[in-house]
N, C-alpha and C. Protein backbone atom coordinates (compact mmCIF):
# COMPACT_ATOMS: atom_id res chain seq x y z
N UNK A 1 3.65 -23.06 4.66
CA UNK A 1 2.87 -21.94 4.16
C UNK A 1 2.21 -21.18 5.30
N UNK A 2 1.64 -22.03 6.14
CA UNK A 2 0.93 -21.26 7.56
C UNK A 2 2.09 -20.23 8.04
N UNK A 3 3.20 -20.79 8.52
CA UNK A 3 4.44 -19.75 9.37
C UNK A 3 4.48 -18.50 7.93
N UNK A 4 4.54 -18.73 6.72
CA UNK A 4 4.79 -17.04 5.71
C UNK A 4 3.63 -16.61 6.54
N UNK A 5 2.14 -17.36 6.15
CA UNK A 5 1.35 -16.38 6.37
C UNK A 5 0.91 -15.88 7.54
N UNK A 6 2.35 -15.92 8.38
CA UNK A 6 1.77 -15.49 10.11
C UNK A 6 3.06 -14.52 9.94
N UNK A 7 4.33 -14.53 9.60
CA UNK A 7 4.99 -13.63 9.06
C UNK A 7 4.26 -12.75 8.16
N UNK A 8 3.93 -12.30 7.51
CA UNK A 8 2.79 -11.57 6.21
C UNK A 8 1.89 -10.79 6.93
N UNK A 9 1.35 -11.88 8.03
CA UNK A 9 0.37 -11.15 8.82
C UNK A 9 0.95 -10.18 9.44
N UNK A 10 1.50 -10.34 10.30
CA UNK A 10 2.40 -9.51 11.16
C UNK A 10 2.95 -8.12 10.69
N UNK A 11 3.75 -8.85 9.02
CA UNK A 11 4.27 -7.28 8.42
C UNK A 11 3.33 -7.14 7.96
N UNK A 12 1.97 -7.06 7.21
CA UNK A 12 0.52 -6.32 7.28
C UNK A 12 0.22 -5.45 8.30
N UNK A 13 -0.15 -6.47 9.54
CA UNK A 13 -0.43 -5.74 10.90
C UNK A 13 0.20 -4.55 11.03
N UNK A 14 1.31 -4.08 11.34
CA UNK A 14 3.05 -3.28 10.74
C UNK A 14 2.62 -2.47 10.09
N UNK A 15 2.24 -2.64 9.08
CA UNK A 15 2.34 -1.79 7.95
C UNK A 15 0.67 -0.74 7.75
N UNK A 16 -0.17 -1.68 8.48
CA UNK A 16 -1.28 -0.83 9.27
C UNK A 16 -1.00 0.08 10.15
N UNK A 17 -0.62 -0.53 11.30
CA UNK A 17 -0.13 0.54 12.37
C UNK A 17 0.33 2.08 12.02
N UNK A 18 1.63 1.52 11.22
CA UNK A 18 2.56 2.64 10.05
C UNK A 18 1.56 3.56 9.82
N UNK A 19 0.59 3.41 8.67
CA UNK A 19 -0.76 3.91 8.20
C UNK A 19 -1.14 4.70 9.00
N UNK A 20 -1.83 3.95 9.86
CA UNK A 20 -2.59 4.70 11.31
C UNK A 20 -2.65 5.31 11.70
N UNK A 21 -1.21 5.21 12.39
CA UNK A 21 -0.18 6.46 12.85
C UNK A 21 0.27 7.54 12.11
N UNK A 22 0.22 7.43 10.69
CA UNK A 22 0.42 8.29 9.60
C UNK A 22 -0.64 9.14 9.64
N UNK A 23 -1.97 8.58 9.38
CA UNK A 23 -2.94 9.16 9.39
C UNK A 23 -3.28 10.67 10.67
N UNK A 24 -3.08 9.57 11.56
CA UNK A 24 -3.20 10.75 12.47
C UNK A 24 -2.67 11.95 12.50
N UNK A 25 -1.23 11.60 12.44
CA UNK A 25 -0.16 12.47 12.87
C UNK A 25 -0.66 13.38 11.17
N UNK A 26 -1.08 13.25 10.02
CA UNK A 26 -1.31 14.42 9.38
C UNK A 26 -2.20 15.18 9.50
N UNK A 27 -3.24 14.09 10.33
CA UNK A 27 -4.11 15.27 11.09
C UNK A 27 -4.08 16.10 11.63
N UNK A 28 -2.96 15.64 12.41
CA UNK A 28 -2.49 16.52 13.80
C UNK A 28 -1.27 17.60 13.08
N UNK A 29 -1.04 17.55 12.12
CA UNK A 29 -0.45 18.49 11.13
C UNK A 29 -1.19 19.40 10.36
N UNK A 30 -2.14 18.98 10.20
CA UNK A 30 -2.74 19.82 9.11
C UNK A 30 -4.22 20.65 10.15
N UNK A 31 -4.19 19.93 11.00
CA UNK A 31 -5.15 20.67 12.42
C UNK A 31 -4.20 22.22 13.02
N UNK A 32 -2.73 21.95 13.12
CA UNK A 32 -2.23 23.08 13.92
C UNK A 32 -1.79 23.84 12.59
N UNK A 33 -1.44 23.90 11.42
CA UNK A 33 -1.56 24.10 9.93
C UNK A 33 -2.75 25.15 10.30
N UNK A 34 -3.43 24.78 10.12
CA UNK A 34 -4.96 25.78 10.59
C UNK A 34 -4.78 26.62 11.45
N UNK A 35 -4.74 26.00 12.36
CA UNK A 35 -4.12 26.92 14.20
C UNK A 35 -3.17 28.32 13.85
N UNK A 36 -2.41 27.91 13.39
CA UNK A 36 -1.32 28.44 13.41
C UNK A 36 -1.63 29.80 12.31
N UNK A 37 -2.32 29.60 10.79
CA UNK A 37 -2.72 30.38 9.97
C UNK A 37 -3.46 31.41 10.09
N UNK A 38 -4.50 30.90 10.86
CA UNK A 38 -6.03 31.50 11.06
C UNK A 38 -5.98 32.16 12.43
N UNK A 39 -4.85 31.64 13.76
CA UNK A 39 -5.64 32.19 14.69
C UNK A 39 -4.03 33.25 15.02
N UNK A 40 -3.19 32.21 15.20
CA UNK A 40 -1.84 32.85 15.55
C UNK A 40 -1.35 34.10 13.59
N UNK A 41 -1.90 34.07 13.09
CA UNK A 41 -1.57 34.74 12.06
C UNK A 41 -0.04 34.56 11.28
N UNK A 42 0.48 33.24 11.56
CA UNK A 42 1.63 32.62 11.30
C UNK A 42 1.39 30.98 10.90
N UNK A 43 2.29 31.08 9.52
CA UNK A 43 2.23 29.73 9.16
C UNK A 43 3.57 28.74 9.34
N UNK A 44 2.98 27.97 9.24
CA UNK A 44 4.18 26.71 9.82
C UNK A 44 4.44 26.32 8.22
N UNK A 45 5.51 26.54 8.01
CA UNK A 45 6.07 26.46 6.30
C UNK A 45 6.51 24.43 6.19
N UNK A 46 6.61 24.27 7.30
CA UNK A 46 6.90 22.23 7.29
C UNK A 46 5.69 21.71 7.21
N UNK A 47 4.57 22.29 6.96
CA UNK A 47 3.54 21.47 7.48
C UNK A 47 3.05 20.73 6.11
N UNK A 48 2.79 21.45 5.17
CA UNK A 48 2.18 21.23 3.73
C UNK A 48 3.36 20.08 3.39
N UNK A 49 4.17 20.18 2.93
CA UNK A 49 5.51 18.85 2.12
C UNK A 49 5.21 17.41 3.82
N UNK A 50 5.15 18.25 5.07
CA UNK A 50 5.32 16.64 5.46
C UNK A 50 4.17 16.13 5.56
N UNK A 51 3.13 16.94 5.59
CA UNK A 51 1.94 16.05 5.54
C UNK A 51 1.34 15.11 3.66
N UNK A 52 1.89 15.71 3.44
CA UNK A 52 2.04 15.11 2.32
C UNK A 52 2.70 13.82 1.65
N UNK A 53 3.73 13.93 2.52
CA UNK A 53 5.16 12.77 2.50
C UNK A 53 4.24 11.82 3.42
N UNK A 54 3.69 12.24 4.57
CA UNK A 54 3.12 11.20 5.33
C UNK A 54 1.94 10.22 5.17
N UNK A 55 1.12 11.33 4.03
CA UNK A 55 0.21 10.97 3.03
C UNK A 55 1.01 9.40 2.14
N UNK A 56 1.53 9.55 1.69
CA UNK A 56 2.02 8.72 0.99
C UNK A 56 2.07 7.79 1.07
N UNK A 57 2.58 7.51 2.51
CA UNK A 57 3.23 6.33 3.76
C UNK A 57 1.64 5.63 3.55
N UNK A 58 0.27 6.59 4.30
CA UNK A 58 -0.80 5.73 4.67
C UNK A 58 -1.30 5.20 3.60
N UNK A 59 -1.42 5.80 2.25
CA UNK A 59 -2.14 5.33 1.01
C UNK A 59 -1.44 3.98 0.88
N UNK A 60 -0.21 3.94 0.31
CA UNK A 60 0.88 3.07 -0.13
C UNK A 60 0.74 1.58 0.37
N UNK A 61 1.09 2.03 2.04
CA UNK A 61 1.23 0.82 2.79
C UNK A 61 -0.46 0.09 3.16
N UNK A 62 -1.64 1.22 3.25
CA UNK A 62 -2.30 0.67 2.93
C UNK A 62 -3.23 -0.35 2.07
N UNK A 63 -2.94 0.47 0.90
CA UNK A 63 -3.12 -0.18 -0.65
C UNK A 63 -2.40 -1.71 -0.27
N UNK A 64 -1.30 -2.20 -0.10
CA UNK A 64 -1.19 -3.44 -0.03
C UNK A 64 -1.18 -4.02 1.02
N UNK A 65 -2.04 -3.24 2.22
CA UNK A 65 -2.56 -4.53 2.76
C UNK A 65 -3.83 -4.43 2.21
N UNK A 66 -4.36 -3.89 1.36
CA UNK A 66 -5.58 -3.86 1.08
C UNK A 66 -5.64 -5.29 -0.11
N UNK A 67 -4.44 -5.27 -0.68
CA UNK A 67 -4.31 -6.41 -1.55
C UNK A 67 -3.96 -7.64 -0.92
N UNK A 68 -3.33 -7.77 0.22
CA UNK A 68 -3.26 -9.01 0.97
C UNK A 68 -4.59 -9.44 1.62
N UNK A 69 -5.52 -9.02 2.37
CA UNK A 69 -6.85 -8.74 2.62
C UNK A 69 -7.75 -8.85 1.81
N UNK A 70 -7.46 -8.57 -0.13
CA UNK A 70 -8.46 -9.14 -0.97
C UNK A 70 -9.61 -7.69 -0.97
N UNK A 71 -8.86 -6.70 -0.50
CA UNK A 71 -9.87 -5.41 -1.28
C UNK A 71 -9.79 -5.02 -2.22
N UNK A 72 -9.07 -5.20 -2.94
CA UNK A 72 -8.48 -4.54 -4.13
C UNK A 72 -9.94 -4.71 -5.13
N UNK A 73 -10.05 -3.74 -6.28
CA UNK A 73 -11.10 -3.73 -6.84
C UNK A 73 -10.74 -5.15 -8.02
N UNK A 74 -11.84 -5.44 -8.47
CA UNK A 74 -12.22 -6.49 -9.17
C UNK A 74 -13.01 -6.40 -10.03
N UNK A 75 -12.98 -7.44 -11.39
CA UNK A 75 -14.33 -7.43 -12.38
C UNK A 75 -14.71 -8.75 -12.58
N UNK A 76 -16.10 -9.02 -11.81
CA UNK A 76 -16.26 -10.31 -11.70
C UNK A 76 -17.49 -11.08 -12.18
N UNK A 77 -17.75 -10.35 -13.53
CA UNK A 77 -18.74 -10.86 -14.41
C UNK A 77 -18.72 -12.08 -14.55
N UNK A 78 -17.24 -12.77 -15.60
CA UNK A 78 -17.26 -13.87 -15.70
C UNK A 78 -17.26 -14.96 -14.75
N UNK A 79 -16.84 -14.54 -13.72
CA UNK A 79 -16.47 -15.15 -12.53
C UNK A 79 -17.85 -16.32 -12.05
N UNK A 80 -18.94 -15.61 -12.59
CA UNK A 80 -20.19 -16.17 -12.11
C UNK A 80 -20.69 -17.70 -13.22
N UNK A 81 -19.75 -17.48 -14.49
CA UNK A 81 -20.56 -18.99 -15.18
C UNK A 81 -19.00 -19.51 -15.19
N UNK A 82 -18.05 -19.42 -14.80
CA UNK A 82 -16.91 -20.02 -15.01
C UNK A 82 -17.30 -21.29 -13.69
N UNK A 83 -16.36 -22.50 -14.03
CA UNK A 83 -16.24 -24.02 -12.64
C UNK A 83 -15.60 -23.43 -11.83
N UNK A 84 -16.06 -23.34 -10.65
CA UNK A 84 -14.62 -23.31 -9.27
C UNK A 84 -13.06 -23.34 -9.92
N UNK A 85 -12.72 -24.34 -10.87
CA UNK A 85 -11.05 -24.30 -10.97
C UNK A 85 -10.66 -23.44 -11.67
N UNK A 86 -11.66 -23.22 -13.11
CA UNK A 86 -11.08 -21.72 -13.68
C UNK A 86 -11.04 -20.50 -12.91
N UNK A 87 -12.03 -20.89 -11.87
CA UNK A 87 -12.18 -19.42 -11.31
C UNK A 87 -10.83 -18.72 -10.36
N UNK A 88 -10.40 -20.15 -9.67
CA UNK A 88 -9.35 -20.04 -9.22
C UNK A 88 -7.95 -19.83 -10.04
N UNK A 89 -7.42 -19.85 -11.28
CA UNK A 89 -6.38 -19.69 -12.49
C UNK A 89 -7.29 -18.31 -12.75
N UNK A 90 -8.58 -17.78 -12.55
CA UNK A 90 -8.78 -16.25 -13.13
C UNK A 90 -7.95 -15.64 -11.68
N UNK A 91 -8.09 -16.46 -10.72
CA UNK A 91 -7.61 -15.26 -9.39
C UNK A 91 -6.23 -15.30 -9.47
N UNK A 92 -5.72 -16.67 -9.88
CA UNK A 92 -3.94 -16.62 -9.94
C UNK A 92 -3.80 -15.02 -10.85
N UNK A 93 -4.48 -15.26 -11.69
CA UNK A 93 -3.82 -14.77 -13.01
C UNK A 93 -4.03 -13.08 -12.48
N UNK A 94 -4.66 -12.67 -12.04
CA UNK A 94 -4.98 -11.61 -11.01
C UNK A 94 -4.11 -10.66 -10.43
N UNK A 95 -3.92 -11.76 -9.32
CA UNK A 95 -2.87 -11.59 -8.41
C UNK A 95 -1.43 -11.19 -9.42
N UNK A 96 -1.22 -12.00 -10.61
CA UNK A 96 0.22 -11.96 -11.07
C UNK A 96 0.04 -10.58 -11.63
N UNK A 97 -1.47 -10.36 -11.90
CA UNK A 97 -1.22 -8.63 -13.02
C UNK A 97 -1.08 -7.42 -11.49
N UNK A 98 -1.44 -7.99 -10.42
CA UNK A 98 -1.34 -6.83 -9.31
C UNK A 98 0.21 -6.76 -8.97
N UNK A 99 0.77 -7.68 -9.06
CA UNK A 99 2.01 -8.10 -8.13
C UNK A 99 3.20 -7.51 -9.67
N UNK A 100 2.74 -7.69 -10.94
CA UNK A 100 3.46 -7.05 -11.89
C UNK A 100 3.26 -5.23 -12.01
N UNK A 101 1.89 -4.38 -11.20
CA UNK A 101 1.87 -3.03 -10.91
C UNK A 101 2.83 -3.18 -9.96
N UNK A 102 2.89 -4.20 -8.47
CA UNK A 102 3.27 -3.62 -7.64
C UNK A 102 5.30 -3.64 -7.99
N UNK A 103 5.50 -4.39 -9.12
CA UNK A 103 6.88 -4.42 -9.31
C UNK A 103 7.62 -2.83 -10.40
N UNK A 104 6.25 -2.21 -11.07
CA UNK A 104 6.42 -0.91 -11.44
C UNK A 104 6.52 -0.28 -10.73
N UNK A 105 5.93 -0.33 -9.42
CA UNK A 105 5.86 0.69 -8.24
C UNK A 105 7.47 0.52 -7.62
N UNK A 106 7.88 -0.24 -7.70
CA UNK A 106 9.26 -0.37 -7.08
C UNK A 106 10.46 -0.22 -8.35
N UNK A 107 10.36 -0.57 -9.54
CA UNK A 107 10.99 0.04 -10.46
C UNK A 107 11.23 1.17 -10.80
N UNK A 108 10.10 1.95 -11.08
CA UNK A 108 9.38 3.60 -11.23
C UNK A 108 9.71 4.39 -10.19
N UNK A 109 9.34 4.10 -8.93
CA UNK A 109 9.43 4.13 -7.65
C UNK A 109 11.07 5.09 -7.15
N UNK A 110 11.51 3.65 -7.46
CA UNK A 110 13.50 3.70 -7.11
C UNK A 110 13.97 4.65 -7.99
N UNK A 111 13.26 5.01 -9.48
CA UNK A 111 14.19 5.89 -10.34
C UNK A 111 13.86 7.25 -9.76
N UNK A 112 12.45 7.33 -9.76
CA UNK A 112 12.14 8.79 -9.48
C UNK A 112 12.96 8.94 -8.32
N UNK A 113 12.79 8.05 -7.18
CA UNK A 113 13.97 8.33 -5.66
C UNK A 113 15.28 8.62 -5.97
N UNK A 114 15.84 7.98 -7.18
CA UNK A 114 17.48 7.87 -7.61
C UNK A 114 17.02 9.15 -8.24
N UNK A 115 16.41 10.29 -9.12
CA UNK A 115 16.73 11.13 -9.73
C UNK A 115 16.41 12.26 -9.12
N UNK A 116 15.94 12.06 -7.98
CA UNK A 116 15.53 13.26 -6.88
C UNK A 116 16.46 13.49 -6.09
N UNK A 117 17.21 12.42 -5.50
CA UNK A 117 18.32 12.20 -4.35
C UNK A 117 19.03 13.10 -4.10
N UNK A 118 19.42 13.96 -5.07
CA UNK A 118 20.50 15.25 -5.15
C UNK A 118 20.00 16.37 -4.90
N UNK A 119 18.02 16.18 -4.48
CA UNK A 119 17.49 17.49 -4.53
C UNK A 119 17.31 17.14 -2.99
N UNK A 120 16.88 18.52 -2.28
CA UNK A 120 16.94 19.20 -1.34
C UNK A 120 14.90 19.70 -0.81
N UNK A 121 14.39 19.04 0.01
CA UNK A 121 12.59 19.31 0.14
C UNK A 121 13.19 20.68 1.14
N UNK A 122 12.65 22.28 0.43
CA UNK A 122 13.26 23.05 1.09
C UNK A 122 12.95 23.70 2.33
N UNK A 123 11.75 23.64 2.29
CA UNK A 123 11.05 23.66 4.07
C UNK A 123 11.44 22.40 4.90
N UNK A 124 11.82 21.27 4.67
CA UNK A 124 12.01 20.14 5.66
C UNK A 124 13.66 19.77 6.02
N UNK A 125 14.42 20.34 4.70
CA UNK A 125 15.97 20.28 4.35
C UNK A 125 15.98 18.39 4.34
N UNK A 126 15.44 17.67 3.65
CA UNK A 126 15.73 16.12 3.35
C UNK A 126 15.57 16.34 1.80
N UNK A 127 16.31 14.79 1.76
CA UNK A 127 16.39 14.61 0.14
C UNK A 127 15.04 14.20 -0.75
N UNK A 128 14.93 14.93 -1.93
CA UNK A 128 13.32 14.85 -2.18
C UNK A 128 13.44 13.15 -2.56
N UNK A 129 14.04 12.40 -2.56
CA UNK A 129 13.69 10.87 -2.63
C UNK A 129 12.78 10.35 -1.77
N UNK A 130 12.70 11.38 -0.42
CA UNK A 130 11.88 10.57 0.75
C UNK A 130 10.30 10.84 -0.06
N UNK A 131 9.95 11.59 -1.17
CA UNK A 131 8.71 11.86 -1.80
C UNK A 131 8.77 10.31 -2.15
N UNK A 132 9.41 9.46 -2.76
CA UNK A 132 8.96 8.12 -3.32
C UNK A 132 9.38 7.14 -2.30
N UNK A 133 9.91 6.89 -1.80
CA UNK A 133 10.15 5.90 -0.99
C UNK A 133 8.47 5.33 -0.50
N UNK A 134 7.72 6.02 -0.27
CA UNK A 134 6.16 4.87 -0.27
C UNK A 134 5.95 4.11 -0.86
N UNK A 135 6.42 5.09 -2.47
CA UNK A 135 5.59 4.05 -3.58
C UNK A 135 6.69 2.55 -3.39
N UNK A 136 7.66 2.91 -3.24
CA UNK A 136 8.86 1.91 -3.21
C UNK A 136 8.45 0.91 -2.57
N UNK A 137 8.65 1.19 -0.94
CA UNK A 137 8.09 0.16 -0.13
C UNK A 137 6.62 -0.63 -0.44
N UNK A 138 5.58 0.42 -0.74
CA UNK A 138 4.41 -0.34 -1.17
C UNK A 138 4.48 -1.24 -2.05
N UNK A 139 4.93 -0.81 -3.39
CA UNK A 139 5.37 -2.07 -4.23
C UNK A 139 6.20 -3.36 -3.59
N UNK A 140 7.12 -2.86 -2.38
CA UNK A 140 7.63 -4.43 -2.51
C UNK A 140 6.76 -5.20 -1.72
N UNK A 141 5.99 -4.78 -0.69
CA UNK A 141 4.98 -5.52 -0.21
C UNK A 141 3.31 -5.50 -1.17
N UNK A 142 3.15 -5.25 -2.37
CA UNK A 142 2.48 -5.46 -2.96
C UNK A 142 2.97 -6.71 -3.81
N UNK A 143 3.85 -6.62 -4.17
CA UNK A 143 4.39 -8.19 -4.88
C UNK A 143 4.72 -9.30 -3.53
N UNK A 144 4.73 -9.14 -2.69
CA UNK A 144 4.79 -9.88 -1.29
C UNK A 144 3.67 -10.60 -1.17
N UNK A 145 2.80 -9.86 -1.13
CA UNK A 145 1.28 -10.41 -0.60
C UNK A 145 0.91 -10.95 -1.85
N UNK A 146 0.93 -10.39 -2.92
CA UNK A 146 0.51 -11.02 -4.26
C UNK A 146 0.98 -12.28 -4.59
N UNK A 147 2.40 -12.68 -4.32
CA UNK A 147 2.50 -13.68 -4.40
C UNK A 147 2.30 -14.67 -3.01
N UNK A 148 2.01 -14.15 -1.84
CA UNK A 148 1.47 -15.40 -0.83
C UNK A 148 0.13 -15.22 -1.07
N UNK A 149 -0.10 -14.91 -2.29
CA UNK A 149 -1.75 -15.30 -2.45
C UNK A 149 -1.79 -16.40 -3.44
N UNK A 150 -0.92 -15.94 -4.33
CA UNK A 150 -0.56 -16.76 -5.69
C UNK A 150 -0.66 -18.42 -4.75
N UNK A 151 0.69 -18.30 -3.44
CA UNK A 151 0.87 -19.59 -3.17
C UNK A 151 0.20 -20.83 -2.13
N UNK A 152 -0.77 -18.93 -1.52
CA UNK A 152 -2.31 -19.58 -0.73
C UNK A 152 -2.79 -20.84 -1.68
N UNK A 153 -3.42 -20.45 -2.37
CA UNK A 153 -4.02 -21.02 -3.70
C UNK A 153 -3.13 -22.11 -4.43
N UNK A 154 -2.22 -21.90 -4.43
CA UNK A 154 -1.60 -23.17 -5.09
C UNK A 154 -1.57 -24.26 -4.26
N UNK A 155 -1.49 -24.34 -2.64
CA UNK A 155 -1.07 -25.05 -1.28
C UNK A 155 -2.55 -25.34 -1.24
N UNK A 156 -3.79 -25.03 -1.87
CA UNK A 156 -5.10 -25.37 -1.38
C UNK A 156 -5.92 -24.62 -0.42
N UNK A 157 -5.45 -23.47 0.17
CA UNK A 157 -5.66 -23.01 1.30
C UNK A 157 -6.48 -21.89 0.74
N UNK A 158 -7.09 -21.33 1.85
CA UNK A 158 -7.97 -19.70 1.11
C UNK A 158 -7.19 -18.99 1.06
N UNK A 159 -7.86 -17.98 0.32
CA UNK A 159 -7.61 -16.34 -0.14
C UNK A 159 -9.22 -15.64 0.20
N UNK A 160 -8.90 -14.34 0.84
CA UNK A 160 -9.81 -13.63 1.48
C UNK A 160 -10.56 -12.88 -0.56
N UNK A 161 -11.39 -12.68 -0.61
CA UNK A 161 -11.47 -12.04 -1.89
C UNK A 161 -12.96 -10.95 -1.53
N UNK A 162 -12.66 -9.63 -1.88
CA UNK A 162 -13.70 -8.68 -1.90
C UNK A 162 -15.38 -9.04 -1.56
N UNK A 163 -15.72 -8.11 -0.48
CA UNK A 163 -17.26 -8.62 -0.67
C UNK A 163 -17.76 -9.91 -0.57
N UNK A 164 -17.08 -10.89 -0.09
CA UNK A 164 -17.21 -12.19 0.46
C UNK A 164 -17.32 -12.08 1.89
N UNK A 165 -18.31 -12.99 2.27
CA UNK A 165 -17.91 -12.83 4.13
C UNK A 165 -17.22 -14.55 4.47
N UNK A 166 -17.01 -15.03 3.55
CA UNK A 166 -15.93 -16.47 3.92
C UNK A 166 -15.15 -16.20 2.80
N UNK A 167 -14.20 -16.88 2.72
CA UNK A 167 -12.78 -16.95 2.16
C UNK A 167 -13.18 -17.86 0.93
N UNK A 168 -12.68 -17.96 -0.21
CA UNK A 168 -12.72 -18.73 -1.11
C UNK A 168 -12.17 -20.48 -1.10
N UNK A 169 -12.45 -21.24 -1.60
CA UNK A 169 -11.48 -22.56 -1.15
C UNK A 169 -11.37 -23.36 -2.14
């Protein structure tokens, strides 16, 4: 279980970077976007669809590392009179309803990509599938992490969980 979760880590780490670098670079798109409008009196017609597409990338891939990491939002009323072991079967059970969104995201995901494929993004000239391919990828590393959390927890080991500053055990 340690070697997944140093693999996991890694494609997390990855999939931050991705983000990161996403982030910026729409900055740095939507900064000369401006430039270009306001001062040069000419607009850059690629800028709006790819910063957008790139948008996608940082939310997406973020969102599940945000779920491997244990940010994901929570309701944790009961959580407080339940024993340690239920509490842990409320987090399994959790994880399986995140990791069943993140398998819509890749179902949903792939059709909208499969029914776009034939279309044409007309300022960028790519196939409008590259619009879903985030949600795609995000979902499959949202059911990824969801379940090496599922199997954190089953192996005995922690899971990081929201607003905690130690790990659960």
């Amino acid at each position: 279980m340690e070697r997944v979760a140093v693999v996991t880590g890694l494609l997390a780490r990855a999939a931050l970077w991705v983000a990161g670098t996403g982030l910026v670079l729409m900055t740095v798109i939507i900064a000369a976007q401006v430039f270009f409008r306001y001062v040069l009196n000419s607009s850059l017609i690629w800028s709006e669809p790819s910063a957008v597409m790139i948008m996608g990338w940082f939310i997406f891939l973020g969102a599940a590392v945000g779920i491997r990491e244990g940010y994901h939002l929570s309701f944790d009323v009961l959580l407080y009179v339940l024993p340690p072991q239920a509490k842990l079967w409320l987090f399994s059970l959790s994880d399986l309803v995140v990791a069943g969104f993140g398998f819509g995201m890749v179902w949903f995901g792939s059709s909208l990509a499969y029914m776009t494929s034939g279309n044409k993004v007309p300022s960028l000239g790519i196939s409008g599938a590259f619009d879903f391919l985030p949600i795609v990828a995000g979902g499959v590393l949202v059911i990824l992490f969801s379940f090496e959390r599922i199997a954190r927890r089953a192996a005995g080991l922690p899971t990081a969980r929201f607003g905690e500053t130690e790990m659960e055990s």
